[in-house]
C-alpha atoms as a PDB file:
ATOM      1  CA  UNK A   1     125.638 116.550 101.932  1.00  0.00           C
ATOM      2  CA  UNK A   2     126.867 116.147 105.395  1.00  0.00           C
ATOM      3  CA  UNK A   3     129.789 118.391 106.364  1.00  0.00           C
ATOM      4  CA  UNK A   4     127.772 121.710 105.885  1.00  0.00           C
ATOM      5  CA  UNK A   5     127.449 123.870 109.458  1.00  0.00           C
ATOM      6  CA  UNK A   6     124.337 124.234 110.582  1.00  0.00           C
ATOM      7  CA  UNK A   7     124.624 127.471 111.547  1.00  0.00           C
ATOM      8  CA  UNK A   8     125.954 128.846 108.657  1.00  0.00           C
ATOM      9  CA  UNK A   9     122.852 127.417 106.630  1.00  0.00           C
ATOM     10  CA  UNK A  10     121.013 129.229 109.238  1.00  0.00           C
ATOM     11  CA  UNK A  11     122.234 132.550 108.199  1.00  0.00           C
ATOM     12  CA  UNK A  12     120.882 132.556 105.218  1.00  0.00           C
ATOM     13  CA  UNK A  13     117.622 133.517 106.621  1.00  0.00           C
ATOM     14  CA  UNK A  14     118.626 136.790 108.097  1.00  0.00           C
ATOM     15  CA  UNK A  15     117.661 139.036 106.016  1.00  0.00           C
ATOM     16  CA  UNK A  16     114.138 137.628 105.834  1.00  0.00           C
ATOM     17  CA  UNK A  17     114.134 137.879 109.465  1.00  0.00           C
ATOM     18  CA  UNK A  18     115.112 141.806 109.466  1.00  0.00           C
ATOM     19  CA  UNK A  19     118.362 141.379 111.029  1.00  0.00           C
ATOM     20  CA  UNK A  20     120.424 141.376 108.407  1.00  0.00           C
ATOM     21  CA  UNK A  21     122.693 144.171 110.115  1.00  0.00           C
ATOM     22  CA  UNK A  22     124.023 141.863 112.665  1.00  0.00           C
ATOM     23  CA  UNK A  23     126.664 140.483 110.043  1.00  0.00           C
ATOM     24  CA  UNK A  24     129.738 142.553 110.762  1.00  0.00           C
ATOM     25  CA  UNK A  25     130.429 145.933 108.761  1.00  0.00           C
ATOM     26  CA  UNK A  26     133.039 145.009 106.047  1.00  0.00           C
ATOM     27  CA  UNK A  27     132.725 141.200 105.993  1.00  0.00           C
ATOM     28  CA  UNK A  28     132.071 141.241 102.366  1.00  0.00           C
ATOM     29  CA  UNK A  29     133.943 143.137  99.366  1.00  0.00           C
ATOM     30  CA  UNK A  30     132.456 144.657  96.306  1.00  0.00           C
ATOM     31  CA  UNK A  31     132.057 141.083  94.768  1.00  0.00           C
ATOM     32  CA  UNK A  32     130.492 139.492  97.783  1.00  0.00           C
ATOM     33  CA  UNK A  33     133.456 137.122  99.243  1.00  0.00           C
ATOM     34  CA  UNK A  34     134.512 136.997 102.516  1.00  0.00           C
ATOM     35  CA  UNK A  35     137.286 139.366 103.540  1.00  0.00           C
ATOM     36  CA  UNK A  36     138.488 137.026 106.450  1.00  0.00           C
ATOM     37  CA  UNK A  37     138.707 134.682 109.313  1.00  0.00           C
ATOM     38  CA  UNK A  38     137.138 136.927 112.071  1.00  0.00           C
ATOM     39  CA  UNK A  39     134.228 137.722 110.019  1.00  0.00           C
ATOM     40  CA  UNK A  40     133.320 134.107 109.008  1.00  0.00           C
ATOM     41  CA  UNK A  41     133.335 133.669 112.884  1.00  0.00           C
ATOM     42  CA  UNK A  42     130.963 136.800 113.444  1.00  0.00           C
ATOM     43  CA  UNK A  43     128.443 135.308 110.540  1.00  0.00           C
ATOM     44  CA  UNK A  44     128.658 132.114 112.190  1.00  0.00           C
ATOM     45  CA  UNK A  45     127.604 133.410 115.820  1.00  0.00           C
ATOM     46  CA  UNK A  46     125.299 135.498 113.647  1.00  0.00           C
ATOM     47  CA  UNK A  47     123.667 133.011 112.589  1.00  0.00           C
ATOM     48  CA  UNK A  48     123.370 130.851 115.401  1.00  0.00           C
ATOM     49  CA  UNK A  49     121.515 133.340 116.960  1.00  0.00           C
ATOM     50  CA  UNK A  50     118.807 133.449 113.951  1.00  0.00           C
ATOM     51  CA  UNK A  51     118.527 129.558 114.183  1.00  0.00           C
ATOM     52  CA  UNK A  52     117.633 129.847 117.826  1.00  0.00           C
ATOM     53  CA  UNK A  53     115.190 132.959 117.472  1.00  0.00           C
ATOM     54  CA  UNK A  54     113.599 130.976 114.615  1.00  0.00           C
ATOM     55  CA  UNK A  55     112.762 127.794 116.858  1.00  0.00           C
ATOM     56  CA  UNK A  56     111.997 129.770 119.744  1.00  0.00           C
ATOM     57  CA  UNK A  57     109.122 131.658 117.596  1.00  0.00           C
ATOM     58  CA  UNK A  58     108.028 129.043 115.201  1.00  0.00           C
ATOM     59  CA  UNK A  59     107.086 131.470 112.763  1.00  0.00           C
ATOM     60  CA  UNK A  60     106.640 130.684 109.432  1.00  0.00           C
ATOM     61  CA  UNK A  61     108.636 131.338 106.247  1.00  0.00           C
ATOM     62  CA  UNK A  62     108.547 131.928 102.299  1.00  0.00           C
ATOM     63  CA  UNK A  63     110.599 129.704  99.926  1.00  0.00           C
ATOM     64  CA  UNK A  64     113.970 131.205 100.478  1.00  0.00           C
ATOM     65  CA  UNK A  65     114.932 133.818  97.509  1.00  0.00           C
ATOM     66  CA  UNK A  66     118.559 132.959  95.573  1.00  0.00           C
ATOM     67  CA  UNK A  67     120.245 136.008  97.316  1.00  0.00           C
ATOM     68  CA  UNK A  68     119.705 133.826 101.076  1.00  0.00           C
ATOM     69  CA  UNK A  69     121.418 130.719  99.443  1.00  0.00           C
ATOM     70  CA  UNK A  70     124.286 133.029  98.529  1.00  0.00           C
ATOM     71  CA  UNK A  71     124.605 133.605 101.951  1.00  0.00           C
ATOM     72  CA  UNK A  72     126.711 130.415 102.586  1.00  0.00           C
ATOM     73  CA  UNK A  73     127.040 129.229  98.636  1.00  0.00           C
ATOM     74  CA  UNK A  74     128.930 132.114  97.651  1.00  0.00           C
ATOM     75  CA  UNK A  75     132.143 131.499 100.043  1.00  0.00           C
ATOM     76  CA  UNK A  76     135.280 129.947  97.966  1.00  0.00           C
ATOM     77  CA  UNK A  77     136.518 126.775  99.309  1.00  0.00           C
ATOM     78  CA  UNK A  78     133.585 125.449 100.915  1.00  0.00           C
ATOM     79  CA  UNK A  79     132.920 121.706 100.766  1.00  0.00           C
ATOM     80  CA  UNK A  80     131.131 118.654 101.510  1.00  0.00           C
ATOM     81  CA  UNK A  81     131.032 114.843 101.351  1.00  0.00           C
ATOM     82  CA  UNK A  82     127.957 113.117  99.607  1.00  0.00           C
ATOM     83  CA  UNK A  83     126.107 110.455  99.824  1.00  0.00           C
ATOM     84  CA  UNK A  84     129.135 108.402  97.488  1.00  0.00           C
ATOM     85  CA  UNK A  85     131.927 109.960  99.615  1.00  0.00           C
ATOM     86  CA  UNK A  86     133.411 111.977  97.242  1.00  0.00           C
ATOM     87  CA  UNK A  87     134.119 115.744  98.146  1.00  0.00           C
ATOM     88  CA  UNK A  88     132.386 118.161  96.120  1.00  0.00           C
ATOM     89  CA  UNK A  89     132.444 122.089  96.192  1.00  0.00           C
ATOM     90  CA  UNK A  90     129.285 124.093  97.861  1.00  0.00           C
ATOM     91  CA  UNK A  91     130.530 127.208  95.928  1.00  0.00           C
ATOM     92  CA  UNK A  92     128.216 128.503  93.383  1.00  0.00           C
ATOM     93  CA  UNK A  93     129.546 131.352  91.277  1.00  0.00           C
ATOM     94  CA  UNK A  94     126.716 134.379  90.987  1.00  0.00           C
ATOM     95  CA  UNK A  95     127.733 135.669  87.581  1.00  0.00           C
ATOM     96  CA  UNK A  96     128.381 132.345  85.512  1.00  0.00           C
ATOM     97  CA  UNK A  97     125.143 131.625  87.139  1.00  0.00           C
ATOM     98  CA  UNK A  98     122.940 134.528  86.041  1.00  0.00           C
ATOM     99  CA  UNK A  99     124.470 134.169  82.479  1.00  0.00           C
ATOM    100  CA  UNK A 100     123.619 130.683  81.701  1.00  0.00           C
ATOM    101  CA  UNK A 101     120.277 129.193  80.730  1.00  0.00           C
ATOM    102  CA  UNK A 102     119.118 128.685  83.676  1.00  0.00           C
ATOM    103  CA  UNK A 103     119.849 132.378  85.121  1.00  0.00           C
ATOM    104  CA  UNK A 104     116.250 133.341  85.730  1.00  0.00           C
ATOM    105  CA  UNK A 105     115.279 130.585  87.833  1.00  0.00           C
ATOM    106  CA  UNK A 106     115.479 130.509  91.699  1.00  0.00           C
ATOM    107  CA  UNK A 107     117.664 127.858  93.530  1.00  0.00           C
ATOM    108  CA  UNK A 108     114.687 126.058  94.586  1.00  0.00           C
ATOM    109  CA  UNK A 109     113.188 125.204  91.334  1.00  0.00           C
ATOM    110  CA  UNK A 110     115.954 122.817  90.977  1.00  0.00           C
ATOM    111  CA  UNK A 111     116.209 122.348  94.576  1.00  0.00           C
ATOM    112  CA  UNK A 112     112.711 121.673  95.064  1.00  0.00           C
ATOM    113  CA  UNK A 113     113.250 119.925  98.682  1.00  0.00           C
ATOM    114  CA  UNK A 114     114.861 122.969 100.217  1.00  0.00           C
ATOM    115  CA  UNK A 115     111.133 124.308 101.932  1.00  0.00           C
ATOM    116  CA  UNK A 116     112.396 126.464 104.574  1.00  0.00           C
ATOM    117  CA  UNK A 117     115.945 127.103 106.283  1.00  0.00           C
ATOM    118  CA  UNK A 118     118.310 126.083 107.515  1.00  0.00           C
ATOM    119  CA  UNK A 119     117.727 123.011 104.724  1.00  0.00           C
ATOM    120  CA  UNK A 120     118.557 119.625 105.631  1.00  0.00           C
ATOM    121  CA  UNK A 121     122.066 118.316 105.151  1.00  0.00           C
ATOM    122  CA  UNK A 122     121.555 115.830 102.969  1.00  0.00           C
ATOM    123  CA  UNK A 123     119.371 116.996  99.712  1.00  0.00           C
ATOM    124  CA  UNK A 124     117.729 115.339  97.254  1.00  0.00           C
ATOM    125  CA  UNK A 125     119.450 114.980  93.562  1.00  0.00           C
ATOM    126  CA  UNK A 126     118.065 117.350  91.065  1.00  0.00           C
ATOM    127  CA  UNK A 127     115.781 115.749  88.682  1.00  0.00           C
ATOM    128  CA  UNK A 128     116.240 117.609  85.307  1.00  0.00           C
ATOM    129  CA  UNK A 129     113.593 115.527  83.685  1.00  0.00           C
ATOM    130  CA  UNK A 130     110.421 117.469  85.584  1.00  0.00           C
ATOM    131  CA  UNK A 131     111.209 120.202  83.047  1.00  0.00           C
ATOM    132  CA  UNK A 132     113.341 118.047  80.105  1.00  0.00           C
ATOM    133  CA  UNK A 133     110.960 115.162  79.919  1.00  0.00           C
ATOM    134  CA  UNK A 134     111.521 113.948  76.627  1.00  0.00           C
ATOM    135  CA  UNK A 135     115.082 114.194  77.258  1.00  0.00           C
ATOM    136  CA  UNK A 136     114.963 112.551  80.565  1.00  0.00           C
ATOM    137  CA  UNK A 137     112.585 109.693  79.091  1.00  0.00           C
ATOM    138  CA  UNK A 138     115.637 109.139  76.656  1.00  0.00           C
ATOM    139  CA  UNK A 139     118.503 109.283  79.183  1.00  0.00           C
ATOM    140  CA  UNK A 140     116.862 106.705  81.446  1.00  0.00           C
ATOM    141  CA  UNK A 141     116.719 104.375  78.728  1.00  0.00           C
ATOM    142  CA  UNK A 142     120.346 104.632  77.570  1.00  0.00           C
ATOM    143  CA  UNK A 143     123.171 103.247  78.816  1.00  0.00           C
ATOM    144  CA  UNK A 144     124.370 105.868  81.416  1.00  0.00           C
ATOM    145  CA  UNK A 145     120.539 106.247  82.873  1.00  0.00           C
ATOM    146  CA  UNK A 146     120.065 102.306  83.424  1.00  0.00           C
ATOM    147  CA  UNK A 147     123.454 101.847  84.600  1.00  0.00           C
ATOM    148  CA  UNK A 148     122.383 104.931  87.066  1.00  0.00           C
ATOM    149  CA  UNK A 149     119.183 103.134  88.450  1.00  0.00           C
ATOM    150  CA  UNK A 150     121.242  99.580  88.664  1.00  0.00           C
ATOM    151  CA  UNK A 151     123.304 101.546  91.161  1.00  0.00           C
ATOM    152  CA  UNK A 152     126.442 102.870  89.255  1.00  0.00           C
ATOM    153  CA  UNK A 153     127.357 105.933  91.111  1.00  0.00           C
ATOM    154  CA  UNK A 154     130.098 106.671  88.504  1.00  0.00           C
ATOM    155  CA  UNK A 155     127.549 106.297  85.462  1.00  0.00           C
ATOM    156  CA  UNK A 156     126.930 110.523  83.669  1.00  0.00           C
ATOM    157  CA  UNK A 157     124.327 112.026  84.762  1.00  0.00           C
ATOM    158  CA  UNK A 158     123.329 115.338  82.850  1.00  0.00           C
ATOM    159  CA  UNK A 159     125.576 117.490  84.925  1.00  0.00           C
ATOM    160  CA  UNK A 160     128.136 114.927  83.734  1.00  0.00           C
ATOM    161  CA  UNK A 161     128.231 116.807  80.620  1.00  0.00           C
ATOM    162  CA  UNK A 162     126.526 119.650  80.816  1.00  0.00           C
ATOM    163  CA  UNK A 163     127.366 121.539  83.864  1.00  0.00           C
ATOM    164  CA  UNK A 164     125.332 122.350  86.485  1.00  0.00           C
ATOM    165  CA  UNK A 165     125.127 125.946  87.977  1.00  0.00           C
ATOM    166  CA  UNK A 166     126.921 127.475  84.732  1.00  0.00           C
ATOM    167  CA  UNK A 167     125.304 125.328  81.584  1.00  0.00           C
ATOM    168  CA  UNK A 168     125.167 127.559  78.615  1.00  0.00           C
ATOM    169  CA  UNK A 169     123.603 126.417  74.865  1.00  0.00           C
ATOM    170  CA  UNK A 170     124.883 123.761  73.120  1.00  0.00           C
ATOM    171  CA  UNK A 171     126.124 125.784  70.077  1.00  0.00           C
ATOM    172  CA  UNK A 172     127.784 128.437  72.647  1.00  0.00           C
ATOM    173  CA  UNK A 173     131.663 127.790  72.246  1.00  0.00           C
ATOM    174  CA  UNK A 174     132.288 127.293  75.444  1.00  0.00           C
ATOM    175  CA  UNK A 175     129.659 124.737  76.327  1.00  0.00           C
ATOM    176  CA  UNK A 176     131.277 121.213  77.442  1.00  0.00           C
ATOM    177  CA  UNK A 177     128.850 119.820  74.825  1.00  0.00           C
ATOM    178  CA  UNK A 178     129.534 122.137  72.096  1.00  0.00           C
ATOM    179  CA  UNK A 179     131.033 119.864  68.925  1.00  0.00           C
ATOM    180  CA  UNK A 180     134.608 120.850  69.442  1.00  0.00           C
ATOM    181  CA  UNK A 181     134.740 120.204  72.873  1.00  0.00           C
ATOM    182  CA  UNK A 182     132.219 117.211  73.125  1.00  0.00           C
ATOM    183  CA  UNK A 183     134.985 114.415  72.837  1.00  0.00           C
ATOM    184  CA  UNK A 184     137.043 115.811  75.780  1.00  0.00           C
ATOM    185  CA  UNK A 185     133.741 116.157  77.432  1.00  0.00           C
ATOM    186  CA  UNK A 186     133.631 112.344  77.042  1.00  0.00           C
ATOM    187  CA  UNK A 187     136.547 111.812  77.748  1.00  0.00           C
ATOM    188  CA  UNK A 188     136.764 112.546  81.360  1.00  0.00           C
ATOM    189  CA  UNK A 189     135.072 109.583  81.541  1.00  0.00           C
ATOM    190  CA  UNK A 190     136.024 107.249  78.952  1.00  0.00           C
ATOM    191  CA  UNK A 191     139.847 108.040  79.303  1.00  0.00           C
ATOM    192  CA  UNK A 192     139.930 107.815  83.227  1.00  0.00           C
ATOM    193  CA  UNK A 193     141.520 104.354  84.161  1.00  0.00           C
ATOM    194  CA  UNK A 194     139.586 103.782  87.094  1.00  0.00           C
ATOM    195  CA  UNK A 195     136.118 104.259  85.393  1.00  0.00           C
ATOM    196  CA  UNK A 196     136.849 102.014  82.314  1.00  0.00           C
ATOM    197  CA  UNK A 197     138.341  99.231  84.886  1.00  0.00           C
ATOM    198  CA  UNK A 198     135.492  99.291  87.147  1.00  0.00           C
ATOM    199  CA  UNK A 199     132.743  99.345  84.800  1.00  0.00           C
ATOM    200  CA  UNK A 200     134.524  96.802  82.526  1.00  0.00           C
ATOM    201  CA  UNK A 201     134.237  99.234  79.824  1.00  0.00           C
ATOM    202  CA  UNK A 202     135.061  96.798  76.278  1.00  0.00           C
ATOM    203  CA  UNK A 203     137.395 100.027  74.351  1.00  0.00           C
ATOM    204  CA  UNK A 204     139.055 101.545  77.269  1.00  0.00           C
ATOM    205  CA  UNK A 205     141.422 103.613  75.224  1.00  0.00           C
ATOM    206  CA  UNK A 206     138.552 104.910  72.696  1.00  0.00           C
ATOM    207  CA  UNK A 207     138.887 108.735  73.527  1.00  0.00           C
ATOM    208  CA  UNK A 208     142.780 108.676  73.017  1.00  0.00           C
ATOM    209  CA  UNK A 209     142.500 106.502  69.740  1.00  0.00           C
ATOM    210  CA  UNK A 210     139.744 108.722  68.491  1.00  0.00           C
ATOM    211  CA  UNK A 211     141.879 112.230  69.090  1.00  0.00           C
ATOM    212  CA  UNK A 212     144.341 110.441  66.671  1.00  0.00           C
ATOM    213  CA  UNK A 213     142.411 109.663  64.194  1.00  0.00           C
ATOM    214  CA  UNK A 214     141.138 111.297  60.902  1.00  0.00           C
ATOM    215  CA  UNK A 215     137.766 112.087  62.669  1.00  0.00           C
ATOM    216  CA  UNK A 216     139.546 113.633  65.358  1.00  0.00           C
ATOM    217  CA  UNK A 217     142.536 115.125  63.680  1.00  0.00           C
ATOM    218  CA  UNK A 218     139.999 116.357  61.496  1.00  0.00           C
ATOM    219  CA  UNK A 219     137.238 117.779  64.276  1.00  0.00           C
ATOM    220  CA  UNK A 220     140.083 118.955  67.193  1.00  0.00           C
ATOM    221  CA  UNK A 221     143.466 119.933  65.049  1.00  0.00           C
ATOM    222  CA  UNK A 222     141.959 121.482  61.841  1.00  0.00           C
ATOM    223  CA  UNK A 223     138.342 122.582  63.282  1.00  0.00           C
ATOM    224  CA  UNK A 224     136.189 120.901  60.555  1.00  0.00           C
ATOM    225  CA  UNK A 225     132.911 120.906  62.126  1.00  0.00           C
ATOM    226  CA  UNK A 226     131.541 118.318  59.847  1.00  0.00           C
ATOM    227  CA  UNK A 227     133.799 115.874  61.113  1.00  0.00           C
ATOM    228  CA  UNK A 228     132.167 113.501  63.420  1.00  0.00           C
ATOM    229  CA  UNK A 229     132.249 113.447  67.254  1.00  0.00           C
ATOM    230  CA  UNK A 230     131.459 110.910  69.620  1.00  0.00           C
ATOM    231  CA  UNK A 231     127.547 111.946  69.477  1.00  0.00           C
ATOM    232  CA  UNK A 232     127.439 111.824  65.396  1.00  0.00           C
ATOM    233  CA  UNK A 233     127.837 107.551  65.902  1.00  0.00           C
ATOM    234  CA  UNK A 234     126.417 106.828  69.377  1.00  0.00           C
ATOM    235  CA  UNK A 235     123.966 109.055  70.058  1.00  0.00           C
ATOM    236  CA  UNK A 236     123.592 111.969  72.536  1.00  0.00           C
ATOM    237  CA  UNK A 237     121.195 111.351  75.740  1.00  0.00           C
ATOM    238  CA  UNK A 238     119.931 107.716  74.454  1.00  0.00           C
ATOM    239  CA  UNK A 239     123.261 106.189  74.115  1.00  0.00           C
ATOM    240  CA  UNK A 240     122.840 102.030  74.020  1.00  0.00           C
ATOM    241  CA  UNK A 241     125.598  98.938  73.400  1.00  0.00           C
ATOM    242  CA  UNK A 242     126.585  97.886  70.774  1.00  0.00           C
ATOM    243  CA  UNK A 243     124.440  94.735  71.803  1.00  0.00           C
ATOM    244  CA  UNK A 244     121.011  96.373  71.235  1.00  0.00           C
ATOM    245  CA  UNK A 245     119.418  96.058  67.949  1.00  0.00           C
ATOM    246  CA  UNK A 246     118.161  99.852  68.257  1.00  0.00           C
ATOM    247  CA  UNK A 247     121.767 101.110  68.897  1.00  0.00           C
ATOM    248  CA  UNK A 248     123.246 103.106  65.399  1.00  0.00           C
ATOM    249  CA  UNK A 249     126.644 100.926  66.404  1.00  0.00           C
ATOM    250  CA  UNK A 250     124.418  97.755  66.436  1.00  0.00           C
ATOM    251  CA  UNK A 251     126.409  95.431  63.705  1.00  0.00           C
ATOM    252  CA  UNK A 252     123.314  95.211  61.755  1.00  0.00           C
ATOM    253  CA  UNK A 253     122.888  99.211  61.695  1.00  0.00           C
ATOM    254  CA  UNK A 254     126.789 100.160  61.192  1.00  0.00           C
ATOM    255  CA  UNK A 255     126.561 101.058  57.619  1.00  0.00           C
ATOM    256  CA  UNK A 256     123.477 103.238  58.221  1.00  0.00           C
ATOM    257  CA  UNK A 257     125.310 104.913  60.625  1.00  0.00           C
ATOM    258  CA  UNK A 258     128.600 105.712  58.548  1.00  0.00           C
ATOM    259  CA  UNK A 259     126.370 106.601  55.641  1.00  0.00           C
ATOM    260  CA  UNK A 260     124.854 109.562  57.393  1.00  0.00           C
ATOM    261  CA  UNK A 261     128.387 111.593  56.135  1.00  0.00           C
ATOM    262  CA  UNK A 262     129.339 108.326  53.634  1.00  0.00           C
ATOM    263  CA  UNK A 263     126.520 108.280  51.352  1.00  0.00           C
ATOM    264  CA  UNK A 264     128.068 106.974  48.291  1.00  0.00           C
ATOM    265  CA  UNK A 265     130.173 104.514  50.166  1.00  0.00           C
ATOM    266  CA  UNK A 266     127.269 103.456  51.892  1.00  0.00           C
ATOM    267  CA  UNK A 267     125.490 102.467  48.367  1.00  0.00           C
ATOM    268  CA  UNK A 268     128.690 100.834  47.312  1.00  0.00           C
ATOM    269  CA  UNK A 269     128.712  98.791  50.032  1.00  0.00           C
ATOM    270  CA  UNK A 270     125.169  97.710  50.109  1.00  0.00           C
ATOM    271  CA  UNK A 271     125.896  96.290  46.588  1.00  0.00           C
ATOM    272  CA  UNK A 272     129.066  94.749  47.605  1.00  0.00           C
ATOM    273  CA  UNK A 273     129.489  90.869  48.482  1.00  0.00           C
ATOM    274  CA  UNK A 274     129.876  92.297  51.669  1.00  0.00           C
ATOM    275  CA  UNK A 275     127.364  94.018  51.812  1.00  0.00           C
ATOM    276  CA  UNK A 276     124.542  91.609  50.229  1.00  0.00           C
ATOM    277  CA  UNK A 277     125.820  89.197  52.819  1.00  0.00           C
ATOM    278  CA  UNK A 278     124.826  91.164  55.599  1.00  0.00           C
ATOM    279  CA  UNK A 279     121.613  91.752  53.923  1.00  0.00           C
ATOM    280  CA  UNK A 280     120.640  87.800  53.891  1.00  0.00           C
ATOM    281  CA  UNK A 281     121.104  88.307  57.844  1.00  0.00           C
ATOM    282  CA  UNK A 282     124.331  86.848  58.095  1.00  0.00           C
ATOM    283  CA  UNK A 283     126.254  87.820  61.080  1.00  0.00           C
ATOM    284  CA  UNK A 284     129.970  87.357  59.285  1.00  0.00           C
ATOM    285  CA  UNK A 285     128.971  89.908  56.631  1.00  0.00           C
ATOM    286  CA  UNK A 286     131.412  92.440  57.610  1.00  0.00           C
ATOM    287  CA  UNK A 287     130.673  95.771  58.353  1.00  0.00           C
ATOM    288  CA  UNK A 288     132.763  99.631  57.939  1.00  0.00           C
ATOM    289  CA  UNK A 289     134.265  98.812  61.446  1.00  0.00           C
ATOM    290  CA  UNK A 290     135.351  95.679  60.582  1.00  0.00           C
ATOM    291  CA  UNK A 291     137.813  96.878  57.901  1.00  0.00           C
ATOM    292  CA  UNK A 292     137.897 100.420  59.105  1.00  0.00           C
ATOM    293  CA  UNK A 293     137.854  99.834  63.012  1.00  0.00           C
ATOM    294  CA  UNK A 294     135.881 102.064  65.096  1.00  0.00           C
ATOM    295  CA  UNK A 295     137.934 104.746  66.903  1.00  0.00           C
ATOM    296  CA  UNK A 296     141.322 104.441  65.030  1.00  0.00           C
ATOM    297  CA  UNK A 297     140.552 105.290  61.015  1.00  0.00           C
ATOM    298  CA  UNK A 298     143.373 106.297  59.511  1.00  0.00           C
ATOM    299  CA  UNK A 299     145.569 106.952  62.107  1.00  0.00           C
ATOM    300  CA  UNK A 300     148.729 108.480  61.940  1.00  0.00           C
ATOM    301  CA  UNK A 301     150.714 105.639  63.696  1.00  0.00           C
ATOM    302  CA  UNK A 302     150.486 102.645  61.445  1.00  0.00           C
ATOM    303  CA  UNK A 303     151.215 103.918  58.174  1.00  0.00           C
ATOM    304  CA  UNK A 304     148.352 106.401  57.799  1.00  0.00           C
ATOM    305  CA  UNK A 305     145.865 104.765  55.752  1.00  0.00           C
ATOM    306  CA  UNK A 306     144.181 101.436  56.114  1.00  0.00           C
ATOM    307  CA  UNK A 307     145.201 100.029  53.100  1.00  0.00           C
ATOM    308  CA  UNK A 308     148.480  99.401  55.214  1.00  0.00           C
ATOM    309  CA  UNK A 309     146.736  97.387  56.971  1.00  0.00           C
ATOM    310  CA  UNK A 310     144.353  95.437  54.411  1.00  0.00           C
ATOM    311  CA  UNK A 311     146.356  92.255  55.189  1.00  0.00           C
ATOM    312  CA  UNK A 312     146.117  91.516  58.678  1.00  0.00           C
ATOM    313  CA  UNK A 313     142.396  93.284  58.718  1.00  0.00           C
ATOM    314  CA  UNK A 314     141.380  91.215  55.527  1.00  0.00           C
ATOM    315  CA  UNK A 315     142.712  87.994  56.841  1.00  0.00           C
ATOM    316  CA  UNK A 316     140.554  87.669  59.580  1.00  0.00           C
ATOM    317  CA  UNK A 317     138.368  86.354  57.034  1.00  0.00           C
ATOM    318  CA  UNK A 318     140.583  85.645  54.177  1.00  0.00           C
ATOM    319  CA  UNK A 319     143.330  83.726  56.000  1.00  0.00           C
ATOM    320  CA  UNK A 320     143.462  81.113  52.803  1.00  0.00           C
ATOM    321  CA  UNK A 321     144.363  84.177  50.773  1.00  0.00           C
ATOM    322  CA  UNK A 322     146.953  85.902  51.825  1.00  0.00           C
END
């Protein structure tokens, strides 16, 4: 990050210095935030004079405690540009904080970089996988983690989806992963214009099409939570195209992953024509998302039920019959 002050970084190490009383009487309310203009100048001069006593005496310090990176992380409206260009907040809100998972861990535990302060100005990227391994084994395989390491600075990350300074559990209700508000969650990405253009993304429109659908209908507007979400066919943190043979979308592995909630369609189609053709390793055996599409089953527009399309759908193949 490059637009942080130096000196207000070096403030943060007041009160392991002992002066913590040089920072103005009344600077800060009950809640911590600044109260004003003349004291964020007083803090600043403040803490100028800390970063010069500090190099004049060389001495040596302790990892810093959370309560010194709320020194300058718990002012509203402070920003930065990173390494990608794109302005991000430096605010981190103490009470979200101390109530989500990670609440009993200090800043630097993430941060593991910051040694001493004031920190450097541009810092490291968290690496969730030194405590998630499996997880993080799984992510770099997927879609989003290769497309990461290929250099795809729009490609999720895990704060993508879950947050960063305020992730609670997955089943909590407000959790951006949390069933009912995982496909929004997705969303932000796979609905934003500029992110399915750029990355040549092949169903650009998927999150819309799913929210009218019977999955979605079914999951957002009545609140079935057995209704699937975007993780119930693709995956969660190993997410692959539809290209590789390990991917539930894979052609080969559609039905398998439709009969997870389908079971006796699933055993109905195995038997089919359809279904025996696939079988034989034939890549025109059709599959549920031939017939059924992927993101729009049953939507609303379009008659409301796919047999109103069985026509067009079924003379893809069957053009001689119709």
């Amino acid at each position: 990050l490059t637009s942080v002050s130096k000196d207000r970084q070096a403030g943060m190490s007041m009160e392991k210095q002992g002066i913590r009383g040089s920072t103005p009487r009344g600077c800060r309310g009950a809640a911590g935030a600044s109260t004003g203009a003349p004291c964020l100048i007083s803090q600043r001069l403040a803490c100028v004079l800390v970063a010069v006593l500090l190099m004049a005496t060389g001495s040596s310090r302790a990892t810093p405690t959370n309560s010194e990176c709320l020194e300058c992380h718990s002012t509203k409206g402070e920003v930065a540009t990173n390494a990608a260009g794109k302005v991000v907040s430096l605010f981190v809100d103490e009470q979200p904080f101390k109530a989500s998972v990670h609440g009993d861990l200090s800043c630097t535990d993430c941060h593991q970089d910051i040694k001493d302060l004031p920190h450097a100005e541009r810092l490291a990227p968290v690496q969730c996988a030194g405590c998630h391994d499996d997880v993080g084994k799984q992510y770099a395989t997927s879609i989003h983690g290769v497309s990461k390491a290929m250099g795809a600075s729009g490609a999720a990350t895990c704060s993508s989806c879950h947050g960063s300074h305020n992730i609670v559990p997955v089943k909590q209700g407000d959790s951006p992963v949390f069933k009912l508000n995982l496909p929004a969650t997705c969303a932000r990405c796979h609905n934003n214009p500029n992110l399915t253009s750029e990355y040549r993304m092949k169903f650009p429109q998927a999150a819309e099409q799913y929210m009218e659908s019977i999955h979605g209908r079914a999951l957002i507007k009545l609140g079935l939570i057995i209704a699937p979400s975007c993780n119930d066919c693709h995956g969660v943190h190993n997410i692959r195209r539809s290209v590789d043979r390990d991917s539930p979308i894979n052609h080969t592995r559609i039905a398998g992953t439709c009969g997870k909630c389908h079971v006796g369609v699933e055993q109905t189609y195995l038997k089919s024509v359809h279904g025996r053709l696939l079988a034989k390793g034939d890549p025109r055996g059709p599959v549920c998302t031939d017939c059924h599409t992927a993101h729009q089953i049953d939507t609303q527009a379009g008659g409301g039920h796919h047999k109103a399309a069985s026509d067009e759908r079924c003379g893809k193949c069957h053009q001689d019959r119709l």
